[in-house]
Protein backbone atom coordinates (compact mmCIF):
# COMPACT_ATOMS: atom_id res chain seq x y z
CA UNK A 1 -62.17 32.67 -88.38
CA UNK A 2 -59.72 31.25 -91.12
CA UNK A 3 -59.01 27.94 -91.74
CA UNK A 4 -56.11 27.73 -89.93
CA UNK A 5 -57.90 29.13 -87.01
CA UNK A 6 -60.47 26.21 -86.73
CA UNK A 7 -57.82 23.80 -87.17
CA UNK A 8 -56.50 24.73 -84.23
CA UNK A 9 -59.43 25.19 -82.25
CA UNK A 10 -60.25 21.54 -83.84
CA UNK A 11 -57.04 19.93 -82.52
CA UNK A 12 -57.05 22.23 -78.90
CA UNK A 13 -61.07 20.46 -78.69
CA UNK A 14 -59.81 16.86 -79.48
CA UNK A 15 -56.85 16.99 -77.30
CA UNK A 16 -58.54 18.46 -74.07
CA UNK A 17 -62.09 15.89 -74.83
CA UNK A 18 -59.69 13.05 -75.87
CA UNK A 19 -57.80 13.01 -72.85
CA UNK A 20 -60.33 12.98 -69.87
CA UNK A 21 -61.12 15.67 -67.29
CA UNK A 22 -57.67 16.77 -65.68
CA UNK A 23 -55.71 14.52 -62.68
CA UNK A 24 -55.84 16.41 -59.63
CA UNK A 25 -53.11 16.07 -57.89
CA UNK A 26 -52.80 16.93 -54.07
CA UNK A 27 -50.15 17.07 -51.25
CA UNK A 28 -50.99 15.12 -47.65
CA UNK A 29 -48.52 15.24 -44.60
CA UNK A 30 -49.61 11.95 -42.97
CA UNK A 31 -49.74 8.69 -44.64
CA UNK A 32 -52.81 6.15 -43.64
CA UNK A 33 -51.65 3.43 -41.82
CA UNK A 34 -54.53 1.52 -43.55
CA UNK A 35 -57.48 2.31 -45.80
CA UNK A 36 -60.64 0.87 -43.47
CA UNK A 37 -61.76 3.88 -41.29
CA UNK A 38 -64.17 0.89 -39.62
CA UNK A 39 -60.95 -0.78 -38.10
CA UNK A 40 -58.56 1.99 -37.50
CA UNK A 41 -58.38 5.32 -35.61
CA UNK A 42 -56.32 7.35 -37.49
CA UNK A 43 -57.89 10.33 -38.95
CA UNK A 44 -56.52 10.45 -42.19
CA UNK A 45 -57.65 7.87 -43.19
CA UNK A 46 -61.30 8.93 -43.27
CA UNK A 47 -59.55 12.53 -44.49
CA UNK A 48 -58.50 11.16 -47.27
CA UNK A 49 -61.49 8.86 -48.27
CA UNK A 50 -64.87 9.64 -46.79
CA UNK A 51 -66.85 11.32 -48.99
CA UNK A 52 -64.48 10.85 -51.81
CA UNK A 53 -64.67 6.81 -51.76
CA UNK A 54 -66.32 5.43 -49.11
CA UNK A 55 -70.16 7.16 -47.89
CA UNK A 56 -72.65 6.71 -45.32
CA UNK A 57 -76.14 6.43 -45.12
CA UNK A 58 -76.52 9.89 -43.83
CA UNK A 59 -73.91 13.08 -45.12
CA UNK A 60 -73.01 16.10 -43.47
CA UNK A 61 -72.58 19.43 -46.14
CA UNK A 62 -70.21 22.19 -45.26
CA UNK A 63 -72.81 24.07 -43.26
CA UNK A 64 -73.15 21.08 -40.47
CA UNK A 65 -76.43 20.13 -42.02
CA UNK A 66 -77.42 16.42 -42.29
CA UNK A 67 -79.06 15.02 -45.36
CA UNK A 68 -79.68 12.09 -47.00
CA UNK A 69 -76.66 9.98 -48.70
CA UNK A 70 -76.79 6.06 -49.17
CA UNK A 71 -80.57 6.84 -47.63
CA UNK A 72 -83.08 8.56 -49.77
CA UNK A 73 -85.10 9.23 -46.48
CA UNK A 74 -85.33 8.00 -43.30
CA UNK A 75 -88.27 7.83 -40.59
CA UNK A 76 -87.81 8.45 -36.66
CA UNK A 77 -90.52 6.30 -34.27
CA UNK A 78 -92.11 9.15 -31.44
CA UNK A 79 -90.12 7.01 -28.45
CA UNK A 80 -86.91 7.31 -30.44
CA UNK A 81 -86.43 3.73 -30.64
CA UNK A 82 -86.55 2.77 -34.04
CA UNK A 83 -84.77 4.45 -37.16
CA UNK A 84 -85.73 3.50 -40.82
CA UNK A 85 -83.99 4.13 -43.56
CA UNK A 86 -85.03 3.99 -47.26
CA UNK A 87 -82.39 3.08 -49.40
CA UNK A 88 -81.48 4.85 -52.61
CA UNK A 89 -81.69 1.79 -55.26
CA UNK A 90 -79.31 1.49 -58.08
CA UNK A 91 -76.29 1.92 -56.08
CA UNK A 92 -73.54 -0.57 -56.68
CA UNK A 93 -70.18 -0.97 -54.75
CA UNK A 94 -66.77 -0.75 -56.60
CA UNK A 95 -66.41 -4.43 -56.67
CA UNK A 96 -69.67 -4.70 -58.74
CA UNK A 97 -72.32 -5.52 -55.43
CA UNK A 98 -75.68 -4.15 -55.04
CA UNK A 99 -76.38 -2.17 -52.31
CA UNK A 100 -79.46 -3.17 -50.25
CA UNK A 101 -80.50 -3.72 -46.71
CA UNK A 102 -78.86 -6.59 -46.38
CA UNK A 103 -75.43 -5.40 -47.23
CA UNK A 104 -76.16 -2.39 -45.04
CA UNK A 105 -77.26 -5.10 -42.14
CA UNK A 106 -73.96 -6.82 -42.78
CA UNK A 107 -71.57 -3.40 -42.92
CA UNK A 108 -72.69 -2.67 -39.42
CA UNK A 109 -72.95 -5.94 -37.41
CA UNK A 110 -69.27 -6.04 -39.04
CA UNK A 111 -68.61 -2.37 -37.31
CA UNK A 112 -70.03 -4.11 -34.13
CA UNK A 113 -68.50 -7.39 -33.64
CA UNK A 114 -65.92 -6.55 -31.03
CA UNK A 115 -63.19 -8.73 -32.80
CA UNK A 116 -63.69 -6.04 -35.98
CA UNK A 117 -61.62 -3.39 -33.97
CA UNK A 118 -63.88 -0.76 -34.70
CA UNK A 119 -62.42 2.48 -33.52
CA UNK A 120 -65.46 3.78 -32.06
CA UNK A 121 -67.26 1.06 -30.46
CA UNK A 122 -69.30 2.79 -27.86
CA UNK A 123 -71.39 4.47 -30.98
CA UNK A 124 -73.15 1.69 -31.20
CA UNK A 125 -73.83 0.41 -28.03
CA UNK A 126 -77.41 1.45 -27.57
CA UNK A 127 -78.01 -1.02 -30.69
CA UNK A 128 -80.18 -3.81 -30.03
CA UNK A 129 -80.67 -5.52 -33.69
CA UNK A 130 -80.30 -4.03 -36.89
CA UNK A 131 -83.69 -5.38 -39.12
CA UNK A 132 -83.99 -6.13 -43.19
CA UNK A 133 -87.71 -4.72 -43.49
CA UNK A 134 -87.53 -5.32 -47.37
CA UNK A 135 -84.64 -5.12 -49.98
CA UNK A 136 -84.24 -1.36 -49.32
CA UNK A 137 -85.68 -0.75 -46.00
CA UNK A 138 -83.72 -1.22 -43.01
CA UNK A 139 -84.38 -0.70 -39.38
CA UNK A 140 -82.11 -0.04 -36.37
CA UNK A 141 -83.54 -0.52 -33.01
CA UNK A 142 -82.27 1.23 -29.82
CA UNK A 143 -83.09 0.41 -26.20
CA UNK A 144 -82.76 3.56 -25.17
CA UNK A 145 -83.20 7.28 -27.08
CA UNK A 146 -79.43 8.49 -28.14
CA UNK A 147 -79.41 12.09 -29.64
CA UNK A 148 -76.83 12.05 -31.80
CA UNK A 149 -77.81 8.85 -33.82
CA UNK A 150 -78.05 10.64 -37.08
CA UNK A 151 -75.29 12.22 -36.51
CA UNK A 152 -72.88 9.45 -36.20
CA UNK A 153 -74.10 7.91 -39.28
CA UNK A 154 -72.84 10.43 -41.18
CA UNK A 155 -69.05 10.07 -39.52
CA UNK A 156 -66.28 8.05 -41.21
CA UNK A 157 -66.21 5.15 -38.92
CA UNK A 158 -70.06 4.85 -40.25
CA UNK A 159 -68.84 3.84 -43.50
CA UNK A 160 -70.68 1.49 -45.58
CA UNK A 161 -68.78 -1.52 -47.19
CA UNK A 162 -69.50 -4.32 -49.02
CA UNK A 163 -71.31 -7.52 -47.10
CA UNK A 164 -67.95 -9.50 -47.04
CA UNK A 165 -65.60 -6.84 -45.60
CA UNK A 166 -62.54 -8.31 -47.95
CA UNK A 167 -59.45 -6.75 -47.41
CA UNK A 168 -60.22 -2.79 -46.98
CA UNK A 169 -57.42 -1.88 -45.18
CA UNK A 170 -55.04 -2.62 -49.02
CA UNK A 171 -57.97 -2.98 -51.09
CA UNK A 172 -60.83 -0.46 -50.04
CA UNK A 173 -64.22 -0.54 -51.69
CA UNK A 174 -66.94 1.49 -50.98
CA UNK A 175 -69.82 3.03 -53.56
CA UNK A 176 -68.20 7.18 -53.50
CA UNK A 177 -67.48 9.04 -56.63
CA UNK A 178 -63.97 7.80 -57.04
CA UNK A 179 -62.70 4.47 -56.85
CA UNK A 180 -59.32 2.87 -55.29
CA UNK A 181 -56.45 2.46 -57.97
CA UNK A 182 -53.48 1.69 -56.16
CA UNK A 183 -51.41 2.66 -52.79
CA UNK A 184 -47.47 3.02 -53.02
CA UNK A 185 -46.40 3.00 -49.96
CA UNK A 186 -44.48 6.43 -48.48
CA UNK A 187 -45.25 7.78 -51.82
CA UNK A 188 -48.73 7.67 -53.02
CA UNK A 189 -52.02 7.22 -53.27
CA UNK A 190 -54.14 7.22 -56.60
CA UNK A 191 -58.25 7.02 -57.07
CA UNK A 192 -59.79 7.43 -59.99
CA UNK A 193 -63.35 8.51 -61.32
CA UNK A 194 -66.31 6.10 -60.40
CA UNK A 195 -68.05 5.46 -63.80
CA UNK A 196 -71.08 4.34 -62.03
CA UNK A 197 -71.37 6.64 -59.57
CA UNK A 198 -75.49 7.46 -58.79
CA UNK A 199 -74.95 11.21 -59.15
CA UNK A 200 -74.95 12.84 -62.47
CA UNK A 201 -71.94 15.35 -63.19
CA UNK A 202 -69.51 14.62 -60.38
CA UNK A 203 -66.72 13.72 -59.96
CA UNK A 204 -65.30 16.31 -62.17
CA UNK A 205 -61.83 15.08 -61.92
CA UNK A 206 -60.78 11.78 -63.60
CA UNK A 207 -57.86 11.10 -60.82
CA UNK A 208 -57.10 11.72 -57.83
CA UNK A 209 -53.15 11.34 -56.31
CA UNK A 210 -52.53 11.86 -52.93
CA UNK A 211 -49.15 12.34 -52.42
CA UNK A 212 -47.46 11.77 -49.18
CA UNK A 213 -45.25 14.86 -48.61
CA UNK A 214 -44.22 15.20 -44.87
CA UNK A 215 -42.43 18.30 -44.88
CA UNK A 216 -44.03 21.78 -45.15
CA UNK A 217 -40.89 23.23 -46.90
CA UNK A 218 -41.19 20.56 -49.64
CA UNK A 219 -45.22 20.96 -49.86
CA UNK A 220 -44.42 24.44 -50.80
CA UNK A 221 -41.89 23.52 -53.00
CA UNK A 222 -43.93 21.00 -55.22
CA UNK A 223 -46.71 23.59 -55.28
CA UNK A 224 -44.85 26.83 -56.64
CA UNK A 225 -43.02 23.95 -59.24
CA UNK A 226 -46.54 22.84 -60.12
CA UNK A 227 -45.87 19.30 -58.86
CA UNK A 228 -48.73 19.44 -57.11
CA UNK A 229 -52.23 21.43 -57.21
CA UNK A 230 -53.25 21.37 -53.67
CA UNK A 231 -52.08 21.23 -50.21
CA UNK A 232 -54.63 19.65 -48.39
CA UNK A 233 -53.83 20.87 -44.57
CA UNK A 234 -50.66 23.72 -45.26
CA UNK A 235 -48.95 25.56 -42.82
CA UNK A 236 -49.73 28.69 -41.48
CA UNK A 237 -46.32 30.44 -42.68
CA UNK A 238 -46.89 29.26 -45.98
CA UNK A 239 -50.62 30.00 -46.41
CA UNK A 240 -49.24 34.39 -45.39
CA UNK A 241 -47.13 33.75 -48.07
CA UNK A 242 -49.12 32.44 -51.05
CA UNK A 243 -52.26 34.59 -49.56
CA UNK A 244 -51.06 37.21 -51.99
CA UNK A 245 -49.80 35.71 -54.68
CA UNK A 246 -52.22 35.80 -57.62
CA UNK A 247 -51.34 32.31 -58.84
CA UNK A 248 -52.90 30.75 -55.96
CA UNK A 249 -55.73 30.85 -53.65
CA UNK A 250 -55.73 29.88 -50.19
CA UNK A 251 -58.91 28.93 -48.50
CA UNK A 252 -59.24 28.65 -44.98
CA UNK A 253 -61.93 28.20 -41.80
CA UNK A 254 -62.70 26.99 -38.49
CA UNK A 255 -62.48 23.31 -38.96
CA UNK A 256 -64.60 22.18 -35.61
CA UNK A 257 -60.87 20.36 -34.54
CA UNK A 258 -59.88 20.63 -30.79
CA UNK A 259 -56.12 21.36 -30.34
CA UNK A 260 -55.31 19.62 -26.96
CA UNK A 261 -52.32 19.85 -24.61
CA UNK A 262 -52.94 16.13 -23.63
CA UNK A 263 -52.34 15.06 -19.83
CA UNK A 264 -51.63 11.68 -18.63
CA UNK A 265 -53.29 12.02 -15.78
CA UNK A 266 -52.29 8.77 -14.00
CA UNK A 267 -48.58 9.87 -13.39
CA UNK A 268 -47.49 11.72 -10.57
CA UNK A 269 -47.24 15.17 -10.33
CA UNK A 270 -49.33 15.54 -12.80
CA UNK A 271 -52.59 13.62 -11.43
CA UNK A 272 -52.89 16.21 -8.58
CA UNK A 273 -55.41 19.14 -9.42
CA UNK A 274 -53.36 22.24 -7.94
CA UNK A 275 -50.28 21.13 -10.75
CA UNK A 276 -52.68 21.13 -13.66
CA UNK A 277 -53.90 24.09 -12.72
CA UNK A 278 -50.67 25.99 -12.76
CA UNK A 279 -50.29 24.28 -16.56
CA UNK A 280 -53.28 25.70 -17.10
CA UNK A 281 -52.18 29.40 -15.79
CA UNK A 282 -49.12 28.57 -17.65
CA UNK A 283 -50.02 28.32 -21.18
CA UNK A 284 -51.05 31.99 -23.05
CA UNK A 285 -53.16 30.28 -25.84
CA UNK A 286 -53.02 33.45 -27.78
CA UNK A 287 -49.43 33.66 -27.70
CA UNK A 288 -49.47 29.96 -29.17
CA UNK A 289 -52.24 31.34 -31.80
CA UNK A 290 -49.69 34.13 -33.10
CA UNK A 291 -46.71 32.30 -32.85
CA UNK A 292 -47.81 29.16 -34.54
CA UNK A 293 -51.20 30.53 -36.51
CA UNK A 294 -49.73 34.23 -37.24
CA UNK A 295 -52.98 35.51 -34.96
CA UNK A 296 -55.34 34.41 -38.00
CA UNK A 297 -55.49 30.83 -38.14
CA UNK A 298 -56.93 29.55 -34.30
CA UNK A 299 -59.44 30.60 -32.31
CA UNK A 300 -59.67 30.06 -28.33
CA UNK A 301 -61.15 27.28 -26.48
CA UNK A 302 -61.31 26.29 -23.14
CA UNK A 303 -62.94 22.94 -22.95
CA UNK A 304 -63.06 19.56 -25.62
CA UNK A 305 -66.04 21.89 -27.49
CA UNK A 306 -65.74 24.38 -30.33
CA UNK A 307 -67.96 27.16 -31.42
CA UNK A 308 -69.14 25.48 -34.17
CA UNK A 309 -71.41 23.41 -31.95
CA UNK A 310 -75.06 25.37 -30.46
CA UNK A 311 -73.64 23.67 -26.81
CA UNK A 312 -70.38 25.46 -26.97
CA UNK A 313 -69.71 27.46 -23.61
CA UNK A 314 -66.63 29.89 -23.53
CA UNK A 315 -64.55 28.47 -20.99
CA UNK A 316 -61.29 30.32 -21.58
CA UNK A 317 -61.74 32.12 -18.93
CA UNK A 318 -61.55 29.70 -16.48
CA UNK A 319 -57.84 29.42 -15.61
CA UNK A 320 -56.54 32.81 -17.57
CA UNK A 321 -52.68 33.24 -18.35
CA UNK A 322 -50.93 34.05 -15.18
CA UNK A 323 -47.24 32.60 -14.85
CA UNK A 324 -47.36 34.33 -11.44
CA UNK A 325 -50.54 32.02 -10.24
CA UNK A 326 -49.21 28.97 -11.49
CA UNK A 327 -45.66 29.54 -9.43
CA UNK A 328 -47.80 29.53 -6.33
CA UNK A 329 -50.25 26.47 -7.45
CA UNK A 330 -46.91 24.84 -8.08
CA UNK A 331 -45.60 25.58 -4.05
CA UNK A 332 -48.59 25.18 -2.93
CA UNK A 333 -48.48 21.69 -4.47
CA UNK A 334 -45.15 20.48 -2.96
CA UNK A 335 -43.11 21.63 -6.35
CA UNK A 336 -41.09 25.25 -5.39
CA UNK A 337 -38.47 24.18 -7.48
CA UNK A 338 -41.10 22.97 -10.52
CA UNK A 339 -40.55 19.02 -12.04
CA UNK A 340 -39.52 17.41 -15.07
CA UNK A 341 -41.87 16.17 -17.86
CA UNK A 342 -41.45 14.69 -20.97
CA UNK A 343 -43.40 16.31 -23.96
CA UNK A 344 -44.40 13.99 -27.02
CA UNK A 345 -44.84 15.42 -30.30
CA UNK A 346 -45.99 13.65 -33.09
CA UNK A 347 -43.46 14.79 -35.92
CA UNK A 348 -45.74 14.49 -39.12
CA UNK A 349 -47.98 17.30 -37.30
CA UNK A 350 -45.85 20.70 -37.53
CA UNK A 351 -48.64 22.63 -35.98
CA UNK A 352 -48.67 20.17 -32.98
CA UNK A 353 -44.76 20.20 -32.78
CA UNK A 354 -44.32 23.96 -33.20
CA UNK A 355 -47.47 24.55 -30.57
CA UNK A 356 -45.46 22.03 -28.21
CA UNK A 357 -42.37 24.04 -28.63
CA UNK A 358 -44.32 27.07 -27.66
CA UNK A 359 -45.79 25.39 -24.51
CA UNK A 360 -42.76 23.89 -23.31
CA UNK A 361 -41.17 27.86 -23.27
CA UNK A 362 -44.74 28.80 -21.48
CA UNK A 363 -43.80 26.25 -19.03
CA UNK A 364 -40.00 26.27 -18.17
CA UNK A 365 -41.24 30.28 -17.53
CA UNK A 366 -42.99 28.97 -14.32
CA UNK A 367 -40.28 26.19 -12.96
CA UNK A 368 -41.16 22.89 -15.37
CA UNK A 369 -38.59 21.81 -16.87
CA UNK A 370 -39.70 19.72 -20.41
CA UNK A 371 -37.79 17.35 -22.44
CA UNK A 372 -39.04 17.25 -26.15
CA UNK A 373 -39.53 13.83 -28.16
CA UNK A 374 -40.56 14.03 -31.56
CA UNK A 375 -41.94 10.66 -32.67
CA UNK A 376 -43.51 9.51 -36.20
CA UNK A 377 -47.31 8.56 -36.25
CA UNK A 378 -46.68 5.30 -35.88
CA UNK A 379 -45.17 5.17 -32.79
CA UNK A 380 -47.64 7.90 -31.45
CA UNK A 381 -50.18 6.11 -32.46
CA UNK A 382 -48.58 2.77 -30.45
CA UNK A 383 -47.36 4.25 -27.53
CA UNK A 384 -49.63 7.42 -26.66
CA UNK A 385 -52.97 6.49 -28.03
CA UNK A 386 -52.35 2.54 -27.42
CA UNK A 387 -50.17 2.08 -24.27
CA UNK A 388 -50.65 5.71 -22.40
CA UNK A 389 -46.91 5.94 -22.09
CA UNK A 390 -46.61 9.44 -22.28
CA UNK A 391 -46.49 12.41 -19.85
CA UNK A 392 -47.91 15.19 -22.32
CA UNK A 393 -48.33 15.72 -25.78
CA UNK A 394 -49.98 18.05 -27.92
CA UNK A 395 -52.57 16.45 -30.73
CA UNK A 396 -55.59 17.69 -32.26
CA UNK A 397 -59.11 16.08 -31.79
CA UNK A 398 -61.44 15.52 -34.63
CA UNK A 399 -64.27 17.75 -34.90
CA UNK A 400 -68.25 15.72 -34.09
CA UNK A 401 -70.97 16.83 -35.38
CA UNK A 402 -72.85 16.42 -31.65
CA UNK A 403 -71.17 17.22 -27.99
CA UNK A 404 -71.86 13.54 -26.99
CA UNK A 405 -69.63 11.90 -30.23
CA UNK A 406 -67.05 14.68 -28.97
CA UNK A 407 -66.83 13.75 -25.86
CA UNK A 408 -66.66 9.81 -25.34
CA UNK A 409 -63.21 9.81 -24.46
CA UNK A 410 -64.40 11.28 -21.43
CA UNK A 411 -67.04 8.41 -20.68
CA UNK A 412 -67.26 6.31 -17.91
CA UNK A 413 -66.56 3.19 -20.37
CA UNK A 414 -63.42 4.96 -21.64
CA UNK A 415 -61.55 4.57 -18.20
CA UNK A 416 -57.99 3.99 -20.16
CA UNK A 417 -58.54 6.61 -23.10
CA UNK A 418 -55.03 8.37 -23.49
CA UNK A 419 -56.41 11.36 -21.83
CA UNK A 420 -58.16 11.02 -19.11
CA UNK A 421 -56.56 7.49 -17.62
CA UNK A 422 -56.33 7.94 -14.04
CA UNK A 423 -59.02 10.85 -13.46
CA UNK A 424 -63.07 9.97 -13.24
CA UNK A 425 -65.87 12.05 -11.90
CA UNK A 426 -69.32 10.20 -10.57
CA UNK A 427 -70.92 13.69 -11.92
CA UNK A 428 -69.65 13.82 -15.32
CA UNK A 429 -70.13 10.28 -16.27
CA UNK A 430 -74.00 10.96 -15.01
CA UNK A 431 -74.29 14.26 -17.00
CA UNK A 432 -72.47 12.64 -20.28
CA UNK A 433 -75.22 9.54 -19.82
CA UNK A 434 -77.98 12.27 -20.00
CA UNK A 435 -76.91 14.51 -22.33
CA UNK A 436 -76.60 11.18 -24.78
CA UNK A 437 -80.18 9.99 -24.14
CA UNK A 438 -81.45 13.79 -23.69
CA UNK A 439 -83.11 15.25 -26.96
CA UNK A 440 -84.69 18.16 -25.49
CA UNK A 441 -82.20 20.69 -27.04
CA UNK A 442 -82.76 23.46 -23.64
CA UNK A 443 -82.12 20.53 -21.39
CA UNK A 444 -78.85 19.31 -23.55
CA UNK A 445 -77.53 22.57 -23.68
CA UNK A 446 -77.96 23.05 -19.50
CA UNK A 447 -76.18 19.55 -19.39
CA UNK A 448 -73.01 20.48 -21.69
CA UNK A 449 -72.75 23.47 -20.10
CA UNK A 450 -72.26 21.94 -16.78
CA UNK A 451 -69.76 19.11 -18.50
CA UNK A 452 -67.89 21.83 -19.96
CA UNK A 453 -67.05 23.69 -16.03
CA UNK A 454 -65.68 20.22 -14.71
CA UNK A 455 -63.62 19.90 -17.70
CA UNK A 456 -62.29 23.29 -17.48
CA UNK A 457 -62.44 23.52 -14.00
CA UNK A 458 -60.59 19.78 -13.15
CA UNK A 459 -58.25 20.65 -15.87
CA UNK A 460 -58.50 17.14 -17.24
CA UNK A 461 -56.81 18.63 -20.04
CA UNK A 462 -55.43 21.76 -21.52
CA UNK A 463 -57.77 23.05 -24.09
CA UNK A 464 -56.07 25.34 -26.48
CA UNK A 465 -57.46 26.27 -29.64
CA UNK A 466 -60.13 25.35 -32.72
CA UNK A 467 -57.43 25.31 -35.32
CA UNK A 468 -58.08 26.45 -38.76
CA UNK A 469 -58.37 24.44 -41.36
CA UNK A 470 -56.03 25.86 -44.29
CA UNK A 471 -55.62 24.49 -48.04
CA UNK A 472 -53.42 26.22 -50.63
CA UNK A 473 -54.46 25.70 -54.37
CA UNK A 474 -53.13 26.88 -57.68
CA UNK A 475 -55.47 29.59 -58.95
CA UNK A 476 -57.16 26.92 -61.32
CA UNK A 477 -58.71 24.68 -58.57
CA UNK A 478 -62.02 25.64 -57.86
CA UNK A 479 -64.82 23.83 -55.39
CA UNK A 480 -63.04 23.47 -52.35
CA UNK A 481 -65.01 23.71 -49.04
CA UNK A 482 -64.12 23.60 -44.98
CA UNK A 483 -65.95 21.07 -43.14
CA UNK A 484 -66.70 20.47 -39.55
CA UNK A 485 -65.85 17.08 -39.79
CA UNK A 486 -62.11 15.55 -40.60
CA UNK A 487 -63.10 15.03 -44.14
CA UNK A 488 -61.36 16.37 -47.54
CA UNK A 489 -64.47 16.19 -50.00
CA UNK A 490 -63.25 16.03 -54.14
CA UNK A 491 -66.47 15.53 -54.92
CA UNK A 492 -67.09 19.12 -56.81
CA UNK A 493 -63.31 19.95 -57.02
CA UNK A 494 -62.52 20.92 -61.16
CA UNK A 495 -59.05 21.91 -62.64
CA UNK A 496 -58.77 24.66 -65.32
């Protein structure tokens, strides 16, 4: 090589070493309405940041498999009862504070003090006492065996944050690979690499933007411009279109996500069982899947499990498409002439809205005549999820990594969840109860099984699909993986 030639090579070195790894930059539909997944139920939120800046003591990988996180280890007593955890040591928050047992202690008697707001209360009601054994040993206590303990740990609303809480939902801090930079409001927002961070090599980005892009059509746009890198959840039309375009790679997968057709069941017509069942007779879910998903991005369900879980049952036979059924269901309930419902879409989801456009045709076909709303996230969140002021809508459940997490909505202390207000069964709430406490894995699957026919069969809901997970990526983004859980790991994510 000449002179000139290492010169080059020289400056090339200098400016790629002297700059940092590369800022990844990546395209988001929904915008958090705050960054604490412990006080908040929106989804994106722990999308956005478990795994990438807050972690638990337990981690799921892409396969479903648990391992050890914020734990090193952990030890099970033979009744169940007890947990223990060894703590890695050397961890530090991003505000500087140790991690130990105590601030582990702390994290989760914050997650269960009921004026918290934790989103998922019920996960730890079978808590008695949460015990410091030394500075990294801590013990939980049960008072009564619960299954899917691990399991939970290693969700987002398991998070663990510092001892005094502070003000996560502006100012999050948590001990994950990147650390909180700043949040601009409908526009942004930015992490950056976590110098401290306990594992060697990653991240292997040095930033991390988030950009709040609503519409598909402009996702698309900033990624053939280059504006952007990724698209974190894209749209099935433009996922066919990039799929053969040798400047980027699409990745997609079964995401363990339960696409619902969501019934209030404490209105009239719709809380009598012979109506739901001619919804049910209504809706062709594989129409909706090539529609909506182009026939490749969905796959069939017919209860609130996927097949990504050992306890799935197929249950889509149940109630299969047959407008003609669901006329006579409809007579036969006092409706010849069909009803009017109202059909709320959350607008920031345009699989949900164009799957709810699809299901309101399926519908008027047998007599029910829908009026559309589209509402923003906010207002879904306040008025569906909060109030139950709704008729139907169409929304998409985040996938568990055990039936019973999936499933609490259905609980018998759950009587006002969105979706099944206004409906109970003596039988389920006894079957849920066992399959919970249950750890014999024959026994649990016999139980879910069951569960899974009186959802199906008492059409508590409409179960439509497992939707795909799909992320578009300029060809230089490498290290992107599906999970079964709602979560968008950057962990081994690198640019070239």
């Amino acid at each position: 090589m000449n002179r000139l030639g290492v010169w080059v090579l020289l400056i090339g070195l200098v400016c790629v070493l002297g700059t940092g790894t590369p800022e990844l930059s990546v395209a988001v539909s929904t915008e958090p309405p705050g960054l604490d997944p412990t006080t908040n139920a929106a989804g994106v939120i722990r999308l956005l940041l478990h795994h990438n800046l807050y972690e638990c003591l337990v981690q799921v990988n892409a396969q479903g498999e648990l391992h050890p996180q914020l734990a090193s280890s952990w030890e099970i007593s033979e009744d169940g009862l007890q947990y223990t955890f060894l703590l890695r040591e050397g961890v530090r928050f991003h505000n500087g504070d140790a991690l130990d047992a105590r601030a582990v202690v702390a994290s989760f008697e914050r997650s269960m003090d009921p004026a918290t707001g934790h989103p998922r209360p019920e996960y730890y009601e079978r808590v008695t006492r949460i015990e410091v054994v030394d500075d990294f040993r801590v013990r939980f206590v049960l008072d009564s065996p619960q299954a899917a303990f691990l399991s939970l740990l290693a969700l987002g609303e398991s998070v663990i944050v510092p001892a005094d809480g502070g003000e996560l939902v502006s100012q999050p801090v948590g001990t994950g690979p990147f650390q909180f930079v700043e949040w601009r409001p409908a526009d942004r927002l930015v992490l950056q690499r976590n110098p401290h961070y306990y594992v060697p090599g990653v991240p292997m980005v040095e930033r991390v933007v988030f950009r709040f892009i609503v519409d598909p059509a402009a996702q698309r746009a900033s990624l053939l411009a280059g504006e952007v890198d990724l698209v974190a959840e894209v749209t099935p039309e433009v996922a066919v279109e990039l799929r053969g375009n040798p400047r980027f790679t699409v990745v997609s997968g079964p995401s363990n996500l339960v696409q619902i057709l969501a019934i209030n069941n404490d209105r009239a017509p719709l809380n009598a069982l012979k109506v739901r069942q001619a919804m049910a007779h209504a809706v062709n879910r594989e129409e909706i899947i090539e529609l909506v998903f182009f026939g490749a991005f969905g796959t069939p369900i017919g209860s609130h499990l996927t097949p990504a879980l050992p306890y799935y049952r197929d249950m889509t036979g149940q109630y299969p498409y047959d407008p003609e059924r669901a006329r006579e269901l409809l007579t036969g309930a006092g409706y010849p002439g069909g009803f009017r419902v109202t059909l709320t879409l959350p607008g920031n989801y345009p699989q949900h809205v164009r799957t709810g456009e699809v299901i309101a045709a399926q519908l008027e076909n047998v007599g029910i005549e829908v009026r559309m709303e589209r509402v923003d996230w906010a207002t879904w969140l306040e008025r569906v999820f909060g109030q139950v002021a709704y008729d139907l809508t169409v929304i998409g459940h985040l996938g568990r990594l055990d039936p019973a997490l999936m499933l609490t909505g259905y609980g018998a202390d759950r009587p006002d969840y969105y979706y099944r207000r206004g409906w109970q069964s003596a039988e389920l709430d006894q079957l849920l109860e066992a399959g919970a406490t249950t750890v014999d894995v024959a026994e649990r699957q016999d139980i879910y099984a069951r569960v899974q026919e009186i959802l199906a069969g008492e059409v508590v809901n409409v179960f439509l699909q497992d939707m795909h997970n799909i992320v578009a990526m300029r060809a230089g983004v490498s290290g992107v993986a599906i999970y079964p859980i709602y979560v968008f790991d950057l962990t081994r994510v690198a640019l070239r």
